[in-house]
C-alpha atoms as a PDB file:
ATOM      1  CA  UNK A   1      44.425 -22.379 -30.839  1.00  0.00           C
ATOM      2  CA  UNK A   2      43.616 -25.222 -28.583  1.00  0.00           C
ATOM      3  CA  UNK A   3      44.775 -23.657 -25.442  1.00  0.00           C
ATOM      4  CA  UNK A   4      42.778 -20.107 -26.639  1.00  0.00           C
ATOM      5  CA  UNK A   5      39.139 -22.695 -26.605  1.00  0.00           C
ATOM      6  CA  UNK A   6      40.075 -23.691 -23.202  1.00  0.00           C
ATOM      7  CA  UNK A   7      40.962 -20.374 -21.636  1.00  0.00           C
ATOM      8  CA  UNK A   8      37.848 -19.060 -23.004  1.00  0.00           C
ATOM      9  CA  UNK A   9      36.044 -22.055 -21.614  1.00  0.00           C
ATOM     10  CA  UNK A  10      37.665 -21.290 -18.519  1.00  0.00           C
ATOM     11  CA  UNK A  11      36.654 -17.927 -18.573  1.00  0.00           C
ATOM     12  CA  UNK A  12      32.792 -18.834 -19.578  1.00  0.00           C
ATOM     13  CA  UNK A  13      32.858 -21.135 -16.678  1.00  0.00           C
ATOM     14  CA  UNK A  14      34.104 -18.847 -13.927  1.00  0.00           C
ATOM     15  CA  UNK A  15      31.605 -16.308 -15.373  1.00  0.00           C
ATOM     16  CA  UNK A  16      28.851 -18.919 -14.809  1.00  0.00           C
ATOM     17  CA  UNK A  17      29.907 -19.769 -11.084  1.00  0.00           C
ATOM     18  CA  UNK A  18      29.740 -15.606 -10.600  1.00  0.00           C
ATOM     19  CA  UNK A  19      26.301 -15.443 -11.875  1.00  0.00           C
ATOM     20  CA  UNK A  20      25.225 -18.542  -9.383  1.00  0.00           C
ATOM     21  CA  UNK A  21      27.065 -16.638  -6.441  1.00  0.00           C
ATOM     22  CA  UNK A  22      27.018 -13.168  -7.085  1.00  0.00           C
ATOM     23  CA  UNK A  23      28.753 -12.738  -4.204  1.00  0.00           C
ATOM     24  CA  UNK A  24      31.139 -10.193  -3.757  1.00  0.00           C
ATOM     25  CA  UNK A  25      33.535 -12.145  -1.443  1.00  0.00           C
ATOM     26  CA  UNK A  26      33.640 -14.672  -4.399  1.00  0.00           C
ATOM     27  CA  UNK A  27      35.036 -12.099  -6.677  1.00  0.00           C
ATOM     28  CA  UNK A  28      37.546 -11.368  -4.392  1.00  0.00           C
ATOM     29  CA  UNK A  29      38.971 -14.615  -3.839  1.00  0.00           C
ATOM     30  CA  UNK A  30      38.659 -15.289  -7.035  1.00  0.00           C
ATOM     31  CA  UNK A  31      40.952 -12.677  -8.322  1.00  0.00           C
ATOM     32  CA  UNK A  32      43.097 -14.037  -5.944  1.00  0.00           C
ATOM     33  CA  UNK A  33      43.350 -17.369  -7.480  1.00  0.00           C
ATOM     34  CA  UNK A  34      43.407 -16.049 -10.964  1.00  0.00           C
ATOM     35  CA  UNK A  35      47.095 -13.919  -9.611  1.00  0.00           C
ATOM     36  CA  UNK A  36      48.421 -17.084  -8.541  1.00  0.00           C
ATOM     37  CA  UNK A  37      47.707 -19.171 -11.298  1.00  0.00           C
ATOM     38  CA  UNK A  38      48.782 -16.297 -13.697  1.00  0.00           C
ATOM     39  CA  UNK A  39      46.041 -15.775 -15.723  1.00  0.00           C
ATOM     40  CA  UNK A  40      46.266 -11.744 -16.780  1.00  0.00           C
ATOM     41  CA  UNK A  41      42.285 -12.175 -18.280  1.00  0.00           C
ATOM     42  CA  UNK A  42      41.221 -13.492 -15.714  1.00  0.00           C
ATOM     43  CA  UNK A  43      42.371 -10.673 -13.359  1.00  0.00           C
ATOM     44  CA  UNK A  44      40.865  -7.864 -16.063  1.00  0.00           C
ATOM     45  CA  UNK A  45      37.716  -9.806 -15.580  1.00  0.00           C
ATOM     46  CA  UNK A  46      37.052 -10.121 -12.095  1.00  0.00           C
ATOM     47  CA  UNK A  47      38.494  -6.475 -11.646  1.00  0.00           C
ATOM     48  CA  UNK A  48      35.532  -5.709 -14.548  1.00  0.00           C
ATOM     49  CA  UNK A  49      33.182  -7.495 -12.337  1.00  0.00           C
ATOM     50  CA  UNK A  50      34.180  -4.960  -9.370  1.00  0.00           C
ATOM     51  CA  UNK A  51      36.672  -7.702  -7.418  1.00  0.00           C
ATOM     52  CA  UNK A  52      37.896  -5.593  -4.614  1.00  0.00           C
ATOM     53  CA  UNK A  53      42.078  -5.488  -5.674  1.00  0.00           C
ATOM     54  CA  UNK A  54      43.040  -4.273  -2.334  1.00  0.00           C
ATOM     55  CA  UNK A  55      44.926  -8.088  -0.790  1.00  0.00           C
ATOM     56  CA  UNK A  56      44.763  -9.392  -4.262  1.00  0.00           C
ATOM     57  CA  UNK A  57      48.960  -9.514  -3.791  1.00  0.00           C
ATOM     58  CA  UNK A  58      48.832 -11.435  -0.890  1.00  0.00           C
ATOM     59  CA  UNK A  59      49.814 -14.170  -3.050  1.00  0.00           C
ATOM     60  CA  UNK A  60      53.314 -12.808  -2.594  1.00  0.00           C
ATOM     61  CA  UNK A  61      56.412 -13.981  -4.535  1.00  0.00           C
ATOM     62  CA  UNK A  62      53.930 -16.428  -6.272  1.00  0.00           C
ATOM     63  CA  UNK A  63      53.015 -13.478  -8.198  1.00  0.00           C
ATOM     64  CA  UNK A  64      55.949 -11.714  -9.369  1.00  0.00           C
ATOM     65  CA  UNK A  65      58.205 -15.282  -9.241  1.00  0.00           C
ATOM     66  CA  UNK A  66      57.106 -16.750 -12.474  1.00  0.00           C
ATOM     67  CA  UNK A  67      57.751 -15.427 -15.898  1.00  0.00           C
ATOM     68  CA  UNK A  68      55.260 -12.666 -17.210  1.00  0.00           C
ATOM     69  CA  UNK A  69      53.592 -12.097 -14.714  1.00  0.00           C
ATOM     70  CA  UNK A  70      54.364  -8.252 -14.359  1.00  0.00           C
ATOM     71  CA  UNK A  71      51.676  -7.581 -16.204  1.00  0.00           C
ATOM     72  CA  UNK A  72      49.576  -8.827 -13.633  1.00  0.00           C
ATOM     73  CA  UNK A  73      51.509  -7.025 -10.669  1.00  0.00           C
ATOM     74  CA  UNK A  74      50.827  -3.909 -12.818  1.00  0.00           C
ATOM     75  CA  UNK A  75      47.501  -4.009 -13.229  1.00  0.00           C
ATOM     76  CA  UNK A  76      46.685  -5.183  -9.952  1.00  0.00           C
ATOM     77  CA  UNK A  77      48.393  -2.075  -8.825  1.00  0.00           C
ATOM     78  CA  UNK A  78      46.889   0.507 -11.190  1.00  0.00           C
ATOM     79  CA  UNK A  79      43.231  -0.488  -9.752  1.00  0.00           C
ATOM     80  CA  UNK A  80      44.233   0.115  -5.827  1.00  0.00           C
ATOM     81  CA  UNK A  81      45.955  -2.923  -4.877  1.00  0.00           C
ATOM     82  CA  UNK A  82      47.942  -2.476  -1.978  1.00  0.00           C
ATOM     83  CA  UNK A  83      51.574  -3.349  -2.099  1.00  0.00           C
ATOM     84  CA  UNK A  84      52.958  -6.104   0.793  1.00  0.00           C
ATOM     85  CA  UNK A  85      56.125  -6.134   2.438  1.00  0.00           C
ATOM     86  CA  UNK A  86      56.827  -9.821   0.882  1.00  0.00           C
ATOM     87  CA  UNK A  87      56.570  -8.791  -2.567  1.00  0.00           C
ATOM     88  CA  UNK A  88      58.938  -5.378  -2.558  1.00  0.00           C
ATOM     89  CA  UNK A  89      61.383  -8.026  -0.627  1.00  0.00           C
ATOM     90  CA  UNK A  90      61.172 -10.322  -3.508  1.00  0.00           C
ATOM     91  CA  UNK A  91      62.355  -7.583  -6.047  1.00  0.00           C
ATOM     92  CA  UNK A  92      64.822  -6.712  -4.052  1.00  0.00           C
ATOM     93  CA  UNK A  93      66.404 -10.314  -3.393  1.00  0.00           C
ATOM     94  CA  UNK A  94      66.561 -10.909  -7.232  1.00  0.00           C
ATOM     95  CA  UNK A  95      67.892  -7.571  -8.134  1.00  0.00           C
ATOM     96  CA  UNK A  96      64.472  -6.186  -9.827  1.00  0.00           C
ATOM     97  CA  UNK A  97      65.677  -2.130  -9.353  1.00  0.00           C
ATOM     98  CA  UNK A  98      62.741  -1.119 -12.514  1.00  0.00           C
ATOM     99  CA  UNK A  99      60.171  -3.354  -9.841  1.00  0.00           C
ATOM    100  CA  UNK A 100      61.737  -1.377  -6.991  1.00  0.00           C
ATOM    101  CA  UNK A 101      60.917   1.862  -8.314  1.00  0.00           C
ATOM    102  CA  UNK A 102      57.444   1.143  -9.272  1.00  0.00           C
ATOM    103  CA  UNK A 103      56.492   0.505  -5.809  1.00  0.00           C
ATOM    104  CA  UNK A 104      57.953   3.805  -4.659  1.00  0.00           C
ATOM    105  CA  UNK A 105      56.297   5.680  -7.396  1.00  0.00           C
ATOM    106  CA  UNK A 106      52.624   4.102  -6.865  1.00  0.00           C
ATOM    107  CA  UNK A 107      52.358   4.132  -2.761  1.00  0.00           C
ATOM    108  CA  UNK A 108      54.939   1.858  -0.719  1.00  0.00           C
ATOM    109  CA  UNK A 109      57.124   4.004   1.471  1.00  0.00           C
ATOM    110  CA  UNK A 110      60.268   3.400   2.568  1.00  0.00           C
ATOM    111  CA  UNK A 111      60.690   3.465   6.938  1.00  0.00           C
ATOM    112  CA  UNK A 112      63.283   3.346   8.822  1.00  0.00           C
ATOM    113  CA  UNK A 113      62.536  -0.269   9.667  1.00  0.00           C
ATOM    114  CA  UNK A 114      61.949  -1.434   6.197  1.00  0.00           C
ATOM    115  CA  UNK A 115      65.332   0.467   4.841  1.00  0.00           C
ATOM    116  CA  UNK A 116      67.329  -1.652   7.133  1.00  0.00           C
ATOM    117  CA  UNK A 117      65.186  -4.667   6.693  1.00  0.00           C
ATOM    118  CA  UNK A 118      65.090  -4.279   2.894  1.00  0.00           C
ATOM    119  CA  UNK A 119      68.841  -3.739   2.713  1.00  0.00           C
ATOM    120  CA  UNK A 120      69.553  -7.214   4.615  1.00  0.00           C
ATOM    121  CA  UNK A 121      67.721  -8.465   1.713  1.00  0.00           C
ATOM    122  CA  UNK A 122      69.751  -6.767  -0.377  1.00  0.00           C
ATOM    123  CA  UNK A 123      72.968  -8.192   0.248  1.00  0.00           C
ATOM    124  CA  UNK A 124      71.601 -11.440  -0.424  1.00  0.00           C
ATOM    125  CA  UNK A 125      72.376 -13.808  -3.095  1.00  0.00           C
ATOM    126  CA  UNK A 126      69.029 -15.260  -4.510  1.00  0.00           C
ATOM    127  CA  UNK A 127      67.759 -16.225  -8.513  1.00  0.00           C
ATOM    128  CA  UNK A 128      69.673 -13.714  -9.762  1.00  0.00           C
ATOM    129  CA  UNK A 129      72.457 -12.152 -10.067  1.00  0.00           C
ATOM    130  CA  UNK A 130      73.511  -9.826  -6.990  1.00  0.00           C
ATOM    131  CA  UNK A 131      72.990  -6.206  -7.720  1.00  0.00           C
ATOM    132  CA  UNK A 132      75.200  -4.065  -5.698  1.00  0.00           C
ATOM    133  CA  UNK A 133      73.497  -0.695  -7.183  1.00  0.00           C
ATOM    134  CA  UNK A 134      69.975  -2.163  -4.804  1.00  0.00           C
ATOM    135  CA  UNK A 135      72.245  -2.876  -1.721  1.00  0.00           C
ATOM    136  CA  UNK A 136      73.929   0.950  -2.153  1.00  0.00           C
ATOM    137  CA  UNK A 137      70.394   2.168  -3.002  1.00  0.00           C
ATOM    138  CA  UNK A 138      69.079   1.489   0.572  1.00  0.00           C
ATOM    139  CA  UNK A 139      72.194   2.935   2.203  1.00  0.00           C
ATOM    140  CA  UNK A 140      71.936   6.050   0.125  1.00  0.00           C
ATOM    141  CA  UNK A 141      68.641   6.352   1.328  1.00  0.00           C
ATOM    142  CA  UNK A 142      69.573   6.467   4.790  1.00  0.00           C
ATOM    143  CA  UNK A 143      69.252   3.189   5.934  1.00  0.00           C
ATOM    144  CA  UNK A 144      70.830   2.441   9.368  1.00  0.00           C
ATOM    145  CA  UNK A 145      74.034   0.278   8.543  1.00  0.00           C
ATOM    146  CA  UNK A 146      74.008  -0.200  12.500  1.00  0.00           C
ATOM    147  CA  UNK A 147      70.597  -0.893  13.103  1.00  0.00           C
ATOM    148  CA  UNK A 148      69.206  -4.462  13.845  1.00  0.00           C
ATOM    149  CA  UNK A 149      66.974  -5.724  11.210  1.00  0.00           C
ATOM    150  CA  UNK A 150      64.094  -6.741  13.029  1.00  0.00           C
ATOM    151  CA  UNK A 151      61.919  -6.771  10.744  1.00  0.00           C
ATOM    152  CA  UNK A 152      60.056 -10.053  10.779  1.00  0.00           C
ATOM    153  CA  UNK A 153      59.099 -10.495   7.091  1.00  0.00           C
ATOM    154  CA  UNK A 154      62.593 -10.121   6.130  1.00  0.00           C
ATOM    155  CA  UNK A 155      64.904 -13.322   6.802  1.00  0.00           C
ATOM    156  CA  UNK A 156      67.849 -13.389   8.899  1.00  0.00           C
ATOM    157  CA  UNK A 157      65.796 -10.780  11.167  1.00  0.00           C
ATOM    158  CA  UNK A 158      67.562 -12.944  14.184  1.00  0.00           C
ATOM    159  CA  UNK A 159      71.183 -11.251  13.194  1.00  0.00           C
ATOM    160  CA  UNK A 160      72.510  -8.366  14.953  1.00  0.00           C
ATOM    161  CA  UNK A 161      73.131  -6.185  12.215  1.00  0.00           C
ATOM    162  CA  UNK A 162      73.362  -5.983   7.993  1.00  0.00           C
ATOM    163  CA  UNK A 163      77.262  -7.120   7.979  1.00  0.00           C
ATOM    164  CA  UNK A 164      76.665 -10.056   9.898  1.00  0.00           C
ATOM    165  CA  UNK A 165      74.110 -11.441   6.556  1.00  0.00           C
ATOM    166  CA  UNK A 166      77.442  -9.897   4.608  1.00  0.00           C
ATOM    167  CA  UNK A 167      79.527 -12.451   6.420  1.00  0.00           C
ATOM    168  CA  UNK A 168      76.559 -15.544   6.443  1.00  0.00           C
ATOM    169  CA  UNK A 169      76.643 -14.893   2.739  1.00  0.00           C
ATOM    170  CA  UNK A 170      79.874 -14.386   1.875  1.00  0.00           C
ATOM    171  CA  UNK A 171      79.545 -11.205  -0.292  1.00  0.00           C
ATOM    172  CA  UNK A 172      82.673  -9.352   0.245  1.00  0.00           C
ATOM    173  CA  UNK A 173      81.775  -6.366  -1.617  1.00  0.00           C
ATOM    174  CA  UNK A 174      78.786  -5.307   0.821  1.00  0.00           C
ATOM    175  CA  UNK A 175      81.262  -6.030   3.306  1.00  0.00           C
ATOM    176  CA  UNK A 176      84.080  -3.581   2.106  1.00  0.00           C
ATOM    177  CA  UNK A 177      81.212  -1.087   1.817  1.00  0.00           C
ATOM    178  CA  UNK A 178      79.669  -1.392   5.198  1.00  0.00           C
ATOM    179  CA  UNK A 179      82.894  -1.150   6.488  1.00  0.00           C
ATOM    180  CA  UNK A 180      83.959   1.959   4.608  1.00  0.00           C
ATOM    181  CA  UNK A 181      80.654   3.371   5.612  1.00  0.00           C
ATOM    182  CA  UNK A 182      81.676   3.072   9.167  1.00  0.00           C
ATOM    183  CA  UNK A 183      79.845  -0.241  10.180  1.00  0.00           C
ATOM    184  CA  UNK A 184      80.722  -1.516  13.411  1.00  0.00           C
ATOM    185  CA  UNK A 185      82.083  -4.553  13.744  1.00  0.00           C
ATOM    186  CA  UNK A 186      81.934  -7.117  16.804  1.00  0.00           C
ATOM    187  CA  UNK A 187      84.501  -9.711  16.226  1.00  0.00           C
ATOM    188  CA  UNK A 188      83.547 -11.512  19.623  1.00  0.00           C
ATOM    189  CA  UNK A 189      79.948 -10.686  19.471  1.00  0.00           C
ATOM    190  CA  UNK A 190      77.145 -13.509  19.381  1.00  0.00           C
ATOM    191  CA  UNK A 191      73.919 -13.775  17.398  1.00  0.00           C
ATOM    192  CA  UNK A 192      70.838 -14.963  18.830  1.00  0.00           C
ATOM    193  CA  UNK A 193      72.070 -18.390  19.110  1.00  0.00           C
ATOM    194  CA  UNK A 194      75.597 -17.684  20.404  1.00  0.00           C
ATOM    195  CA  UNK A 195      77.470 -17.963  17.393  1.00  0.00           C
ATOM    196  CA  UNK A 196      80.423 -15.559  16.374  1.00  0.00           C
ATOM    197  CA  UNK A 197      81.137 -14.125  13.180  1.00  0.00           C
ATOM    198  CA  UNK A 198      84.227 -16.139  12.429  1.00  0.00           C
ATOM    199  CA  UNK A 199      82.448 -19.318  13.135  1.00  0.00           C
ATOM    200  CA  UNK A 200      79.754 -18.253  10.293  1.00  0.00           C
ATOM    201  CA  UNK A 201      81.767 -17.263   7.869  1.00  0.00           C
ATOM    202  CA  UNK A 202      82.988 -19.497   4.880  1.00  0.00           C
ATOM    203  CA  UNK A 203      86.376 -21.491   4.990  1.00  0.00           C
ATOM    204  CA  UNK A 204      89.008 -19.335   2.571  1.00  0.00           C
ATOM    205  CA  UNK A 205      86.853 -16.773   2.144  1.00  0.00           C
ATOM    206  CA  UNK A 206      88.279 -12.770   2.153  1.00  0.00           C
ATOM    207  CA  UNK A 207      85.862 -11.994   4.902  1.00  0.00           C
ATOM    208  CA  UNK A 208      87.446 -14.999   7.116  1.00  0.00           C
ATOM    209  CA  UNK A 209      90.748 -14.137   6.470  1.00  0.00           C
ATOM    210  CA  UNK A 210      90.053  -9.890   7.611  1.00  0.00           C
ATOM    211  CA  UNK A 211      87.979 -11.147  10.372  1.00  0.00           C
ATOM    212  CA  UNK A 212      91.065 -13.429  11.667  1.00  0.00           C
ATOM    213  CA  UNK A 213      93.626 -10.740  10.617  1.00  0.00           C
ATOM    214  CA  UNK A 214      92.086  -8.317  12.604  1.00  0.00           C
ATOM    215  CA  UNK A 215      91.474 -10.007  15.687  1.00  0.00           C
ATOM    216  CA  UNK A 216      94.794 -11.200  15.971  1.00  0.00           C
ATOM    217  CA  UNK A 217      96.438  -7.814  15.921  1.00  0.00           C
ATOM    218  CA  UNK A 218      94.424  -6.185  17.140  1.00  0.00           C
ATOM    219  CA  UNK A 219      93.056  -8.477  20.462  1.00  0.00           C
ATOM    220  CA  UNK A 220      89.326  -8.800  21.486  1.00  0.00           C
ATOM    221  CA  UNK A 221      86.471  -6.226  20.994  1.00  0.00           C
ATOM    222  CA  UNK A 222      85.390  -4.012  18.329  1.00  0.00           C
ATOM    223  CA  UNK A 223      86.757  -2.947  15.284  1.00  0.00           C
ATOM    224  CA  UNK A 224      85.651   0.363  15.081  1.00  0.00           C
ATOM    225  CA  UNK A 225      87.595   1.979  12.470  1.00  0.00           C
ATOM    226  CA  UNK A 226      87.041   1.992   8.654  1.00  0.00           C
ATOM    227  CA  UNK A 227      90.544   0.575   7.553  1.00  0.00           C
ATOM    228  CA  UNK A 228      90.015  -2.533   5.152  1.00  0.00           C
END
């Protein structure tokens, strides 16, 4: 009861400010803050009040991060709010495939460049548990296994291609898959700061132990075949 008197304080007091400033830039920033600090009347409210939605996710993973907040997301969306780059790749990198799907189904399209970006992210472990159905997703949908992803809101853009964040992260089944899917792989190659893939992978891992099988039988250069 005693936290309902103060939202609707809060509420009462914002309403107040609005009427002393009535202007529209206000709104706007002000649905902005009321995202971050997830507040869902707050955002009815200001998008009542005619708040333009469109930058209101900015905010990014602050948004969809914290518990209950897809409420928020949703609604945001539903009145015109455009979708970022930062807060599809937060889905992704926890595994979110329902959150995925929205954003297909309400405007965000997938490009070449943010297939092979997104499906870096994918092979990622973050918050949650790794979800291999998201990292097949973006290969199914044609994303370049080959391709560099350049991408510069996606991390680990600096890496030469998707299997070399397999190998950084240690996640052996993206790395059977890639390879099965005819990923090439560079055994001698450098990343952008000269380091190899057997230097970045972990100590006893299965990836360590293929990468070092196969380069001692089979000498320097690629490993261009699909045998695991």
């Amino acid at each position: 009861m005693k936290a309902r008197r103060m939202n609707v304080r809060l509420i009462w007091g914002v309403m107040f400010i609005l009427l002393l400033y009535p202007i529209r830039a206000n709104r706007d920033t002000a649905l902005v803050y009321s995202a971050r600090i997830n507040n869902l009347s707050l955002v009815r409210l200001f998008l009542a009040l005619g708040a333009n939605p469109d930058g209101s996710l900015l905010a990014g993973p602050a948004i969809v991060s914290h518990e209950n907040t897809q409420a928020i997301f949703y609604t945001l969306v539903e009145h015109g709010a455009k979708i970022p780059d930062k807060v599809v790749q937060d889905f992704v990198y926890r595994g979110n495939m329902p959150e995925l799907l929205y954003c297909l189904n309400h405007g965000y399209t997938l490009t070449e460049q943010r297939k092979i970006g997104l499906l870096n992210c994918a092979c990622r472990y973050h918050d949650a548990p790794y979800n291999f159905e998201m990292f097949r997703f973006f290969v199914e949908k044609g994303a370049d296994i080959n391709g560099k992803p350049d991408y510069p809101n996606y991390s680990n853009h600096d890496l030469p291609t998707v299997i070399w964040s397999t190998v950084v992260f240690d996640n052996w089944e993206a790395f059977q898959y890639l390879r099965a899917k005819g990923a090439r792989l560079d055994i001698n190659g450098k990343d952008a700061y000269g380091r190899t893939l057997p230097s970045m992978a972990r100590k006893s891992s299965k990836i360590l132990q293929y990468l070092l099988k196969n380069r001692n039988v089979r000498g320097k250069g690629d490993i261009n075949d699909n045998t695991l």
